[in-house]
Protein backbone atom coordinates (compact mmCIF):
# COMPACT_ATOMS: atom_id res chain seq x y z
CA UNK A 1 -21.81 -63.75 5.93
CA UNK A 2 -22.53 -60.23 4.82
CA UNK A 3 -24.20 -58.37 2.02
CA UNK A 4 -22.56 -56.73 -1.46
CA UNK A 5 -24.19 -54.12 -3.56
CA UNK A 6 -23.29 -53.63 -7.02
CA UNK A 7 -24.45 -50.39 -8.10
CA UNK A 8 -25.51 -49.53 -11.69
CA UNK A 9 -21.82 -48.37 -12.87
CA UNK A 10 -20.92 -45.15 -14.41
CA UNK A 11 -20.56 -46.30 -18.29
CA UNK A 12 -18.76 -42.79 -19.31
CA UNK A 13 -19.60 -40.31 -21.47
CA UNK A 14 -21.81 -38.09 -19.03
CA UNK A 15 -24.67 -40.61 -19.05
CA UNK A 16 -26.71 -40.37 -16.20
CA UNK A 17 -29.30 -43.26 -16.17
CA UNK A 18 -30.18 -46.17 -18.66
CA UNK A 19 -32.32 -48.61 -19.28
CA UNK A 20 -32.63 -52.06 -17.57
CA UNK A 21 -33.50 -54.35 -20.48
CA UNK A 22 -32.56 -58.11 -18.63
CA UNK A 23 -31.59 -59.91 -15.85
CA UNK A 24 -28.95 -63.16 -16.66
CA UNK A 25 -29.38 -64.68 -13.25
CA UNK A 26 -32.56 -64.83 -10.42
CA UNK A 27 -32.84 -64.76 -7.13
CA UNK A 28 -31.64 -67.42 -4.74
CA UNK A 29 -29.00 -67.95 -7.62
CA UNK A 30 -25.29 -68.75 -7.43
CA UNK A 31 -22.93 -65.61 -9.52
CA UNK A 32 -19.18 -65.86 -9.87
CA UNK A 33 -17.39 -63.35 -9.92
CA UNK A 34 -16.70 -61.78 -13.62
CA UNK A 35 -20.19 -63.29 -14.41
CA UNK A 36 -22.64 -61.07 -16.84
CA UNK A 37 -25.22 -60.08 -14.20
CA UNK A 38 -27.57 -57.72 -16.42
CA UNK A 39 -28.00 -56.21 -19.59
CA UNK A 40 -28.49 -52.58 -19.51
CA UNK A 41 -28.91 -49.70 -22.83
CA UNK A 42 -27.46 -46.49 -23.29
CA UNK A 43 -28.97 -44.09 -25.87
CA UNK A 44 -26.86 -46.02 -28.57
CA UNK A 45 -25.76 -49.48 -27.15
CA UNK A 46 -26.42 -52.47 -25.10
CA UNK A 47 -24.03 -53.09 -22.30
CA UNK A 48 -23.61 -55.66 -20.11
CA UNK A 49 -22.79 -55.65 -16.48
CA UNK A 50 -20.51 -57.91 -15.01
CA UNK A 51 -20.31 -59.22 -11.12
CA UNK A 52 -17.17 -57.92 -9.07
CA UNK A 53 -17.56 -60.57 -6.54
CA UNK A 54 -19.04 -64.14 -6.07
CA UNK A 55 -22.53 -64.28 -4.01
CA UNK A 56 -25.90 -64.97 -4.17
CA UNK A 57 -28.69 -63.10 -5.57
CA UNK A 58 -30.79 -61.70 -2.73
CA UNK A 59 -32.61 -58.95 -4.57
CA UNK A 60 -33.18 -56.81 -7.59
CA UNK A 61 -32.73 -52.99 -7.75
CA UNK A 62 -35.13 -52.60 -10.63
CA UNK A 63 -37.27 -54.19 -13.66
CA UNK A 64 -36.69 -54.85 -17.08
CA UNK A 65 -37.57 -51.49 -19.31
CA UNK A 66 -37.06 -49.55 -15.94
CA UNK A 67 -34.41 -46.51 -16.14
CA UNK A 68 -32.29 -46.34 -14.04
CA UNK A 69 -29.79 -43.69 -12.56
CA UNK A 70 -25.82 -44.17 -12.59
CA UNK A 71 -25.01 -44.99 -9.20
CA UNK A 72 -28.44 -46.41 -8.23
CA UNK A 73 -28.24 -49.90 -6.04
CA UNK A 74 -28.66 -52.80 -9.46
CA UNK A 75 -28.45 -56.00 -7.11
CA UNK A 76 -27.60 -57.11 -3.79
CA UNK A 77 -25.44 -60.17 -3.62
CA UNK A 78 -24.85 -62.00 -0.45
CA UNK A 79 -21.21 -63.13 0.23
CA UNK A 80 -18.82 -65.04 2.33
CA UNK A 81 -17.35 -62.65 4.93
CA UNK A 82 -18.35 -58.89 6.00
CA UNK A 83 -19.75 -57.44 1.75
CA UNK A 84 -20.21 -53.86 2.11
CA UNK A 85 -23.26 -53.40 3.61
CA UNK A 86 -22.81 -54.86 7.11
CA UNK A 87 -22.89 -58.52 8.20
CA UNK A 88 -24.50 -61.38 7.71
CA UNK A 89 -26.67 -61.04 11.10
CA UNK A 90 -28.45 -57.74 9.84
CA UNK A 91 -31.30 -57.46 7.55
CA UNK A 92 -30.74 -56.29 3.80
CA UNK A 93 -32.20 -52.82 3.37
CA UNK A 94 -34.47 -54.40 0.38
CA UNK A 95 -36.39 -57.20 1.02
CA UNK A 96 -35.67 -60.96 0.07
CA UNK A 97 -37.64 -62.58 -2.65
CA UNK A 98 -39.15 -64.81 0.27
CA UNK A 99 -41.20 -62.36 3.03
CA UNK A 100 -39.91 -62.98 6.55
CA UNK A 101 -41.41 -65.48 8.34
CA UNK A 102 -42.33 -62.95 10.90
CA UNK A 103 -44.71 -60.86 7.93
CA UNK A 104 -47.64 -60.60 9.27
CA UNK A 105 -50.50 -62.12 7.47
CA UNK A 106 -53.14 -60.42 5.17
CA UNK A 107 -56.22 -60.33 6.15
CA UNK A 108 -58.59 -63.49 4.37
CA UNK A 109 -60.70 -62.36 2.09
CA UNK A 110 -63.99 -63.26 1.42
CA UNK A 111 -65.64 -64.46 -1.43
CA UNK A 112 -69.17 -63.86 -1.91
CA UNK A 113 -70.73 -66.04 -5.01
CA UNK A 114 -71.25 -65.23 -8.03
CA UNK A 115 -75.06 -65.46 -9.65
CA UNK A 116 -74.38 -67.05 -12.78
CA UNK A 117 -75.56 -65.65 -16.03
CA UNK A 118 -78.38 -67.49 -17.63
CA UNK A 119 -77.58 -70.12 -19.61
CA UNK A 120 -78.49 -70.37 -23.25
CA UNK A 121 -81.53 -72.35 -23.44
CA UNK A 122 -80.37 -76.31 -23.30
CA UNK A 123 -82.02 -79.76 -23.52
CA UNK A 124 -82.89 -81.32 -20.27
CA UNK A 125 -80.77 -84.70 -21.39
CA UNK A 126 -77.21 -84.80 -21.63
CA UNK A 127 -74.87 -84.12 -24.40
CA UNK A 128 -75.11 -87.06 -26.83
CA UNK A 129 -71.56 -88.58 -27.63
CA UNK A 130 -71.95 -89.59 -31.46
CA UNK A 131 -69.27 -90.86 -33.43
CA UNK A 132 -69.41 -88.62 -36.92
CA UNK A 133 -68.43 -89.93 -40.17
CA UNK A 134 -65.34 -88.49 -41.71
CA UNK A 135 -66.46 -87.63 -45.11
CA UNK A 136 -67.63 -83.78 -45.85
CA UNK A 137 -71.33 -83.29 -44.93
CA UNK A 138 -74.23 -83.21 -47.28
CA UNK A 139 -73.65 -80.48 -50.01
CA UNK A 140 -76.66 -78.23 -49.33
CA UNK A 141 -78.92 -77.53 -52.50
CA UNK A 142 -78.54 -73.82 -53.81
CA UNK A 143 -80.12 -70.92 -51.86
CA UNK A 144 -80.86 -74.57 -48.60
CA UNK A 145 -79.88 -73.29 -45.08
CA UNK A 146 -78.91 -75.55 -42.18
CA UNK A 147 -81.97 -76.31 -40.30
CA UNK A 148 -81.83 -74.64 -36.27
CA UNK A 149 -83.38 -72.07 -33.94
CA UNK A 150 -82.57 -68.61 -34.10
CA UNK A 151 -80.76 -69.53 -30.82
CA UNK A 152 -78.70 -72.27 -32.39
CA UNK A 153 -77.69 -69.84 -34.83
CA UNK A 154 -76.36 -66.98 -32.51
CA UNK A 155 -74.20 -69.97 -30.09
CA UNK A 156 -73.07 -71.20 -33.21
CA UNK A 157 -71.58 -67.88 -34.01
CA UNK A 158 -70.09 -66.82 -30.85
CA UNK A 159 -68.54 -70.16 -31.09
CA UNK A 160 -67.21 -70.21 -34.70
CA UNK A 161 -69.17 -73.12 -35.70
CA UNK A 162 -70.49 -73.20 -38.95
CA UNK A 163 -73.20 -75.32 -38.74
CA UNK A 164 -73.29 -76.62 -42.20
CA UNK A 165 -70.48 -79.01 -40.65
CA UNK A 166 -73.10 -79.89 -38.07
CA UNK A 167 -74.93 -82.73 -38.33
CA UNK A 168 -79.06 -82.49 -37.00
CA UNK A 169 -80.49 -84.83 -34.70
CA UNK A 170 -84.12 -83.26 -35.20
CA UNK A 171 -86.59 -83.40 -36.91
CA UNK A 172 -86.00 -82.86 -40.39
CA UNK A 173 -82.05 -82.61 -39.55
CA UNK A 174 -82.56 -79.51 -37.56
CA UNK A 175 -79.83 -78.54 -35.62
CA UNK A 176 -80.07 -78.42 -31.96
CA UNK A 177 -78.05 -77.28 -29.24
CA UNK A 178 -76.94 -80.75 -27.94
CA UNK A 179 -75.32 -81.29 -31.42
CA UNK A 180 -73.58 -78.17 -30.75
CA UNK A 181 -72.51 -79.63 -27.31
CA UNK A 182 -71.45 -83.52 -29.24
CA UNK A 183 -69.84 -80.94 -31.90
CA UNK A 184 -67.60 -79.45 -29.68
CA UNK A 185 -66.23 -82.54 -28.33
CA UNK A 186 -65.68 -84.16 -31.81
CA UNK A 187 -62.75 -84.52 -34.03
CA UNK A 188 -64.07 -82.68 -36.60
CA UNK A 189 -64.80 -79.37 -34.78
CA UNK A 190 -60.50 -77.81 -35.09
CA UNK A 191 -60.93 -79.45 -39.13
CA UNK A 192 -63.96 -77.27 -39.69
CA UNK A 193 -62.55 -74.17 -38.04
CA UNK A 194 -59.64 -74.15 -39.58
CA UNK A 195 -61.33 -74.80 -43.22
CA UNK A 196 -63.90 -71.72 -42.77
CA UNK A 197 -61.37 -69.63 -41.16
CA UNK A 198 -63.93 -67.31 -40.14
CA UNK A 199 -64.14 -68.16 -36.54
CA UNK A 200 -63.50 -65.90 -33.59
CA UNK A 201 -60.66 -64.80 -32.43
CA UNK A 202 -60.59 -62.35 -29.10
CA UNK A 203 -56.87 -62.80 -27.78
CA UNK A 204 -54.49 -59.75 -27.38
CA UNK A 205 -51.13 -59.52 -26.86
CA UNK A 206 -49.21 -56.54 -24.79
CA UNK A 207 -45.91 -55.66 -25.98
CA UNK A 208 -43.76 -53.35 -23.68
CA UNK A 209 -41.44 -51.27 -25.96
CA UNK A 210 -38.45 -51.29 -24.17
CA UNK A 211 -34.57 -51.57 -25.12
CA UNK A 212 -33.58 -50.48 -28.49
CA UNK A 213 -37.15 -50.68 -29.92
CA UNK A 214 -37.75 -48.29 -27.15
CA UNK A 215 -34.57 -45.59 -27.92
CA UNK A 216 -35.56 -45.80 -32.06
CA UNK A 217 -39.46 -44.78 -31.20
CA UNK A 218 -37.80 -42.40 -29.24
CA UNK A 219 -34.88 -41.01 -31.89
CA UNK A 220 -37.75 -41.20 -34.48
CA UNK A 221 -40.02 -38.83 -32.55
CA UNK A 222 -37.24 -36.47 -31.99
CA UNK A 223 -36.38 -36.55 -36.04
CA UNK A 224 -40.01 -36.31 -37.14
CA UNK A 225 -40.68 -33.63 -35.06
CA UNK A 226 -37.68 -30.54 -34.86
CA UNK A 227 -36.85 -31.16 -38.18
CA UNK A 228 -39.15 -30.15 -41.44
CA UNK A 229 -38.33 -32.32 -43.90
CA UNK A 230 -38.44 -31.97 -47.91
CA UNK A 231 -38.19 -35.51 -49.97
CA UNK A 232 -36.82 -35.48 -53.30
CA UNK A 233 -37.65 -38.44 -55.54
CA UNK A 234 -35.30 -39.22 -58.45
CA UNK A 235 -35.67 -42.53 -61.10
CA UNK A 236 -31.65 -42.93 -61.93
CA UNK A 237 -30.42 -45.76 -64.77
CA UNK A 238 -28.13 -48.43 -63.08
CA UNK A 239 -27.75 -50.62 -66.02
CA UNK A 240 -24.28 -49.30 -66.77
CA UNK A 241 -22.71 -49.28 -63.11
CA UNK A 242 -24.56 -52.82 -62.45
CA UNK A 243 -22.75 -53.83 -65.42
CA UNK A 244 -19.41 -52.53 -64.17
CA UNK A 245 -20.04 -54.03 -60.50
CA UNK A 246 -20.43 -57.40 -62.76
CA UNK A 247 -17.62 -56.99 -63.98
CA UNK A 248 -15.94 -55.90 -60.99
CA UNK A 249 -17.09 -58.93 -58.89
CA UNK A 250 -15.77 -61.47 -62.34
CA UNK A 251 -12.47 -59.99 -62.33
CA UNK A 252 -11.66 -59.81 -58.20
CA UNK A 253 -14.73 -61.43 -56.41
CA UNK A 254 -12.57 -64.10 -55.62
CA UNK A 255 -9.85 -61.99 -54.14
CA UNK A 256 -11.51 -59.11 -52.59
CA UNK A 257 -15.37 -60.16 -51.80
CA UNK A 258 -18.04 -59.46 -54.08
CA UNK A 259 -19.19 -55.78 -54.29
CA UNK A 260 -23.34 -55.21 -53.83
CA UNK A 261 -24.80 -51.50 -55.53
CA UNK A 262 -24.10 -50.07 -51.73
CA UNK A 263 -20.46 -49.44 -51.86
CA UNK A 264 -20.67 -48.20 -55.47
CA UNK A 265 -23.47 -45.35 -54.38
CA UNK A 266 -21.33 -44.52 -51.35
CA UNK A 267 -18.93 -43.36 -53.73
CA UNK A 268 -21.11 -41.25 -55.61
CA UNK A 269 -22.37 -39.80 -52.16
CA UNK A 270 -18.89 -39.30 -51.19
CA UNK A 271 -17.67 -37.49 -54.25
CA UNK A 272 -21.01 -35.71 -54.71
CA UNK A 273 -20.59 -34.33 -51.51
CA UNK A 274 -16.99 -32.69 -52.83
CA UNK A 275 -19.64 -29.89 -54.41
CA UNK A 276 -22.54 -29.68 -52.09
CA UNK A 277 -20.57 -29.42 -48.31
CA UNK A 278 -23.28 -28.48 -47.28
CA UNK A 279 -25.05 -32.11 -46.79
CA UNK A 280 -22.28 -33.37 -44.84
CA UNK A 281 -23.75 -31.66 -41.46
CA UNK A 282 -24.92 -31.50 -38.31
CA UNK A 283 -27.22 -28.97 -36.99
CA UNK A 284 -27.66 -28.39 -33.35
CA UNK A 285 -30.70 -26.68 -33.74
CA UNK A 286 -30.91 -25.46 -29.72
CA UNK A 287 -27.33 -23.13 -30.27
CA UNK A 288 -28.23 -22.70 -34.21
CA UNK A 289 -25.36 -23.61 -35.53
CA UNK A 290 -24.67 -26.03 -38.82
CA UNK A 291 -21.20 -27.89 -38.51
CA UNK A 292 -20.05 -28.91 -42.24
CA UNK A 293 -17.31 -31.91 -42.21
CA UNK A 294 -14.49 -32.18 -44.53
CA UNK A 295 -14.68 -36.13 -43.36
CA UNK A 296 -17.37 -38.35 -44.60
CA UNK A 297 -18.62 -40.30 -41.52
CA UNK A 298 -21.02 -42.61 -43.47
CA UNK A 299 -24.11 -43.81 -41.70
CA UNK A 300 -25.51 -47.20 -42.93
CA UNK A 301 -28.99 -47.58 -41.50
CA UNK A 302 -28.97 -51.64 -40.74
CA UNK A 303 -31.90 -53.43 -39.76
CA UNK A 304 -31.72 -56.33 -36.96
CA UNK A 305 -33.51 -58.67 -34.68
CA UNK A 306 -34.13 -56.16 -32.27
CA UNK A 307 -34.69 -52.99 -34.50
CA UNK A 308 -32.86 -50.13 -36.69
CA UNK A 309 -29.23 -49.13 -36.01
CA UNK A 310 -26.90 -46.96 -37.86
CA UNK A 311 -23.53 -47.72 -37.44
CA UNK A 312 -21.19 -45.16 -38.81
CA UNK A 313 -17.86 -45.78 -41.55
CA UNK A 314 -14.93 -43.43 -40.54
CA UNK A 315 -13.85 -41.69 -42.91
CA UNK A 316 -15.61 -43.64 -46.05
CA UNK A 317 -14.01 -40.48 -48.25
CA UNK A 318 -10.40 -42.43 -47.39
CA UNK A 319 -11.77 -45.97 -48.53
CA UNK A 320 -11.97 -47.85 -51.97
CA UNK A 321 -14.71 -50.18 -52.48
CA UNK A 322 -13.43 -53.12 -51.37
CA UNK A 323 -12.77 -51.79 -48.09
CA UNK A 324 -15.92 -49.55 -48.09
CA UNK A 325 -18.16 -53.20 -48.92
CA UNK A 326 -16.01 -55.21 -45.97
CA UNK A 327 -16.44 -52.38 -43.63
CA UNK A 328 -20.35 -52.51 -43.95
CA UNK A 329 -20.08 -56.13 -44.04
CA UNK A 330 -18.56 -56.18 -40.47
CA UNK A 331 -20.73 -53.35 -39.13
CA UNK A 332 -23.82 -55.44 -40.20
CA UNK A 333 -22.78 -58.39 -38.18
CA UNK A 334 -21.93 -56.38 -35.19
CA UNK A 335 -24.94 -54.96 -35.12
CA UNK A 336 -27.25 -58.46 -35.72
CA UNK A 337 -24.97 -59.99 -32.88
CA UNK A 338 -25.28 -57.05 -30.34
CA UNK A 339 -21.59 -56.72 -30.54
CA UNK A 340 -21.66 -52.54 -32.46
CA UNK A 341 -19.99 -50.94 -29.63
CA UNK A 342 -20.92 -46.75 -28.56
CA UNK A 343 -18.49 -45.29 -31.35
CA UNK A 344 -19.59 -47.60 -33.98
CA UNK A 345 -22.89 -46.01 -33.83
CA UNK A 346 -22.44 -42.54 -33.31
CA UNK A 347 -21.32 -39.72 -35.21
CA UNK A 348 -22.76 -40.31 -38.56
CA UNK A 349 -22.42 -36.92 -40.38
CA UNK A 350 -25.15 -38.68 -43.49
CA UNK A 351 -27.09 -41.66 -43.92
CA UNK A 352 -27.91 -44.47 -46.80
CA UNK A 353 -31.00 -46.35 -45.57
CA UNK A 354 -31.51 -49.23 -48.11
CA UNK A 355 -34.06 -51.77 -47.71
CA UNK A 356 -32.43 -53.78 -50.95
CA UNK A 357 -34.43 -55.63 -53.25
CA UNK A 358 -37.98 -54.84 -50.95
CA UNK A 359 -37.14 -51.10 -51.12
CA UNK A 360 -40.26 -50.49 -52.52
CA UNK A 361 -40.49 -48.05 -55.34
CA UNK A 362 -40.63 -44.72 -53.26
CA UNK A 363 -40.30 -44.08 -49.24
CA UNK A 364 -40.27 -41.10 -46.92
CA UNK A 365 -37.06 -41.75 -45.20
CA UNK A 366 -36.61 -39.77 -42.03
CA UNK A 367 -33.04 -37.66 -41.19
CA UNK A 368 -30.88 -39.15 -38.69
CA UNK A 369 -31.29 -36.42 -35.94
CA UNK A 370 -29.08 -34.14 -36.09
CA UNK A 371 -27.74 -35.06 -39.42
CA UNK A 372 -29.12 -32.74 -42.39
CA UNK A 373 -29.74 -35.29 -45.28
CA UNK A 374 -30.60 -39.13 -45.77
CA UNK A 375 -30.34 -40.93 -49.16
CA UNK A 376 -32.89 -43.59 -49.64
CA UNK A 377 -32.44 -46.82 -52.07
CA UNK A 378 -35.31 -48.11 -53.45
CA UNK A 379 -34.88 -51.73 -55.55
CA UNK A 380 -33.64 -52.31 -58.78
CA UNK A 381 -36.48 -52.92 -61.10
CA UNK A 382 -35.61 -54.06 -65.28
CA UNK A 383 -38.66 -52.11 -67.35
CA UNK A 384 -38.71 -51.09 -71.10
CA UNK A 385 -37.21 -47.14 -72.04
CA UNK A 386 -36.83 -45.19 -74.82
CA UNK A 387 -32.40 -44.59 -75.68
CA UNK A 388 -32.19 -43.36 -79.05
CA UNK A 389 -35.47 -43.81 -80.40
CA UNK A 390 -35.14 -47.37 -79.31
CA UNK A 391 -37.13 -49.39 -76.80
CA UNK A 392 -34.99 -51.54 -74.71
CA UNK A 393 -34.62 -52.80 -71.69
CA UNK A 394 -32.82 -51.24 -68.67
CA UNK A 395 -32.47 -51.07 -65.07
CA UNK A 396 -34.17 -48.56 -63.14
CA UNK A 397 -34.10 -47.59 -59.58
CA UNK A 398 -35.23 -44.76 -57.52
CA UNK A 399 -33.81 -42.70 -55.26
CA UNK A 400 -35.64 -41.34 -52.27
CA UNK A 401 -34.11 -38.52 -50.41
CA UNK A 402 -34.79 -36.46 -47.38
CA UNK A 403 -33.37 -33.00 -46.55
CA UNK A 404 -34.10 -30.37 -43.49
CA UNK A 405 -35.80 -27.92 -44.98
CA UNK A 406 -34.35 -25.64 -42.13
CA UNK A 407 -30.95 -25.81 -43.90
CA UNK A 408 -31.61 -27.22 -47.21
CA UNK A 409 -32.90 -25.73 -50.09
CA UNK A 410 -34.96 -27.71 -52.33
CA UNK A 411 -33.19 -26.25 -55.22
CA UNK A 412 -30.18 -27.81 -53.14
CA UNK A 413 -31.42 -30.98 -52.79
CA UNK A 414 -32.35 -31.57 -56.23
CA UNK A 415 -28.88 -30.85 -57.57
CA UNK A 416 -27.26 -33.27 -54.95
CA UNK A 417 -29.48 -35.87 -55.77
CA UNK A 418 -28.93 -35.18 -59.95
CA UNK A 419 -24.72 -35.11 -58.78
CA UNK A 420 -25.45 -38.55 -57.15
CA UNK A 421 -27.39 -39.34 -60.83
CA UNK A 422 -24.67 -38.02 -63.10
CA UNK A 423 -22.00 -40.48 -61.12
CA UNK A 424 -23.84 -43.49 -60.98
CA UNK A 425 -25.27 -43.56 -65.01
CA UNK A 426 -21.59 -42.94 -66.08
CA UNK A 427 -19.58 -44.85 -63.37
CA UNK A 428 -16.20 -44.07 -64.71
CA UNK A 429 -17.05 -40.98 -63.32
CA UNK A 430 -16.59 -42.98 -59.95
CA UNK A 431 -13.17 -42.98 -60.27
CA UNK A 432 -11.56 -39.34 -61.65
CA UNK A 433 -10.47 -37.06 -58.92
């Protein structure tokens, strides 16, 4: 018998360490060789690592939402015949998840006792068991209070009684603090809590950010921060290109999918960016230099389970809308099912971030880092305006755009976003090149 390290492989790319996010087996377990050992992320994907050999799991290398370096010991299998770290008859450099038997013992430790705090004051005779009636209790007359001690009152409220639900053995029906003690035990103390809903609650809940949530907070803080941004509202009419889409999705749904707003705007981002070049960048703000892109690599920001992604359409300028609406259609799904792989999600030269029909009515959205410009869908809302004198009914939605102000003019912005406009409240526009 002998031992096999697997070390944390190098996933390409120049990337030096990542992130453990989960184990798939424990220790003392059985692995077989091709087996999915650990889940690990990169700056823009989760990976998992696969067993070269059959063992058992003798130790970890590291903790979930630990980072760990390329060529750093993962896990340390042991195997049939010499592994790669000696044999079977010397110790493991880490230890095993059971100490030796030889550990030596820690010393006992002794427990001195406790004082206890004084006790609220309490009856000398034992809780009462009493069997309460299930109808309500007596309504109380207007401006009546339960009857009970100033004490009574204070236990009740650390405990989230309310004693009108109480029932007094005292005199007069005053509450004492053995009804508080039958109360407790009754069937009708979790029916009162949860009708007043006012009663305590002091539980707290740690969350580690780790993974993907952990790699967004961090992308987030690097947008927010190196780049100044300028957001440019804009209200644009969608009744006619809705119409068209309806149209669209009568005539070919069947045959080609049906086609949402998102494909439709891509193509006025796409052509809109035929005048203004200038959004279609990248700005590596450490060498100063702005990259424009003849190519339109189209980010889609897509939420999932786990958090926000943007996986990126090649090319979207060399795509009709069919193929633009099944290529975000598959992205999507990669993404919810963990499957988007490293170049899926990287290289977006723009984003659309669209939160669909919750899109509120404005939002802030913040610029893919290092990307210069982000368009922003809010929903689609149907409200009375003036055309022609008239008052009729259209559909409205806004557009909320963000721009580095480094590169960006706000004159700039404006006009892209009124380009964007022009296209998409006379969609046969759309389609002349």
């Amino acid at each position: 018998m002998g031992y096999h390290v697997i070390k944390m492989p190098d996933i390409g790319e120049g990337i030096a360490e990542v992130e453990l996010i989960a184990w798939q087996v424990q220790i003392g377990g059985k692995v077989v060789e091709d087996q999915v050992i650990a889940e690990v992320m990169t700056d823009k994907a989760m990976v998992e690592i696969p067993s070269p050999v059959a063992g058992t799991v003798v130790s970890f290398g590291g903790q979930p939402g630990q980072m760990m370096a390329v060529g750093s010991e993962l896990i340390r299998l042991e195997v049939d015949g010499p592994g790669n770290v000696g044999s079977g008859t010397e110790a493991p450099e880490p230890a095993k998840a059971a100490p030796a038997a030889a550990a030596p013992l820690p010393p006992p430790v002794v427990v001195e006792p406790v004082k206890p705090a004084a006790p609220a004051p309490q009856p000398a005779s034992p809780p009462v068991a009493r069997e309460y009636p299930e109808t309500a209790p007596r309504a109380l007359a207007p401006g009546e209070k339960p009857l009970a001690s100033p004490a009574v009152r204070k236990r009740a409220w650390d405990l989230g009684i309310e004693l009108r639900f109480v029932p007094g053995s005292g005199p007069a029906g005053r509450i004492l603090h053995s009804d508080l003690d039958a109360y407790l035990q009754s069937p009708r103390r979790a029916a009162s809590v949860a009708a007043s809903g006012y009663a305590k609650r002091t539980g707290e809940q740690q969350i580690q950010v780790m993974g993907l949530r952990r790699k967004i907070a961090q992308k987030m803080q690097t947008s927010w921060s190196r780049i100044p941004h300028i957001t440019y509202v804009e209200e644009i009419d969608v009744t006619e290109v809705e119409g068209l889409r309806a149209q669209l999705n009568a005539r070919w749904g069947k045959e080609r999918g049906k086609l949402t707003l998102l494909p439709l705007l891509a193509r006025a981002v796409i052509l809109a960016l035929r005048e203004f070049p200038q959004m279609n960048a990248r700005f590596d703000d450490e060498a100063n230099i702005v990259t424009r892109y003849e190519g339109v690599q189209l980010g889609i920001a897509t939420q999932s389970d786990v958090g926000l992604s943007v996986p990126v359409i090649a090319h979207a300028e060399a795509l009709d809308l069919w193929q633009t609406a099944a290529e975000i259609s598959r992205l999507a799904t990669a993404v919810r099912n963990g499957k988007a792989t490293r170049e899926e999600l990287s290289g977006s030269t723009i984003t659309i971030s669209s939160l669909g029909p919750i899109g509120g009515i404005v939002s802030t959205p913040i610029i893919n880092h290092p990307e210069v410009a982000i368009i922003g869908v809010n929903r689609i809302i149907e409200r009375p305006a003036f055309r022609d004198g008239q008052v009729v009914a259209r559909k409205l939605m806004n557009l909320s755009s963000s721009f580095d102000h480094r590169i960006i003019d706000g004159m700039e912005a404006a006009e892209f976003v009124q380009a964007i406009r022009r296209l998409l409240e006379t969609p046969a526009l759309l389609f002349v090149e």
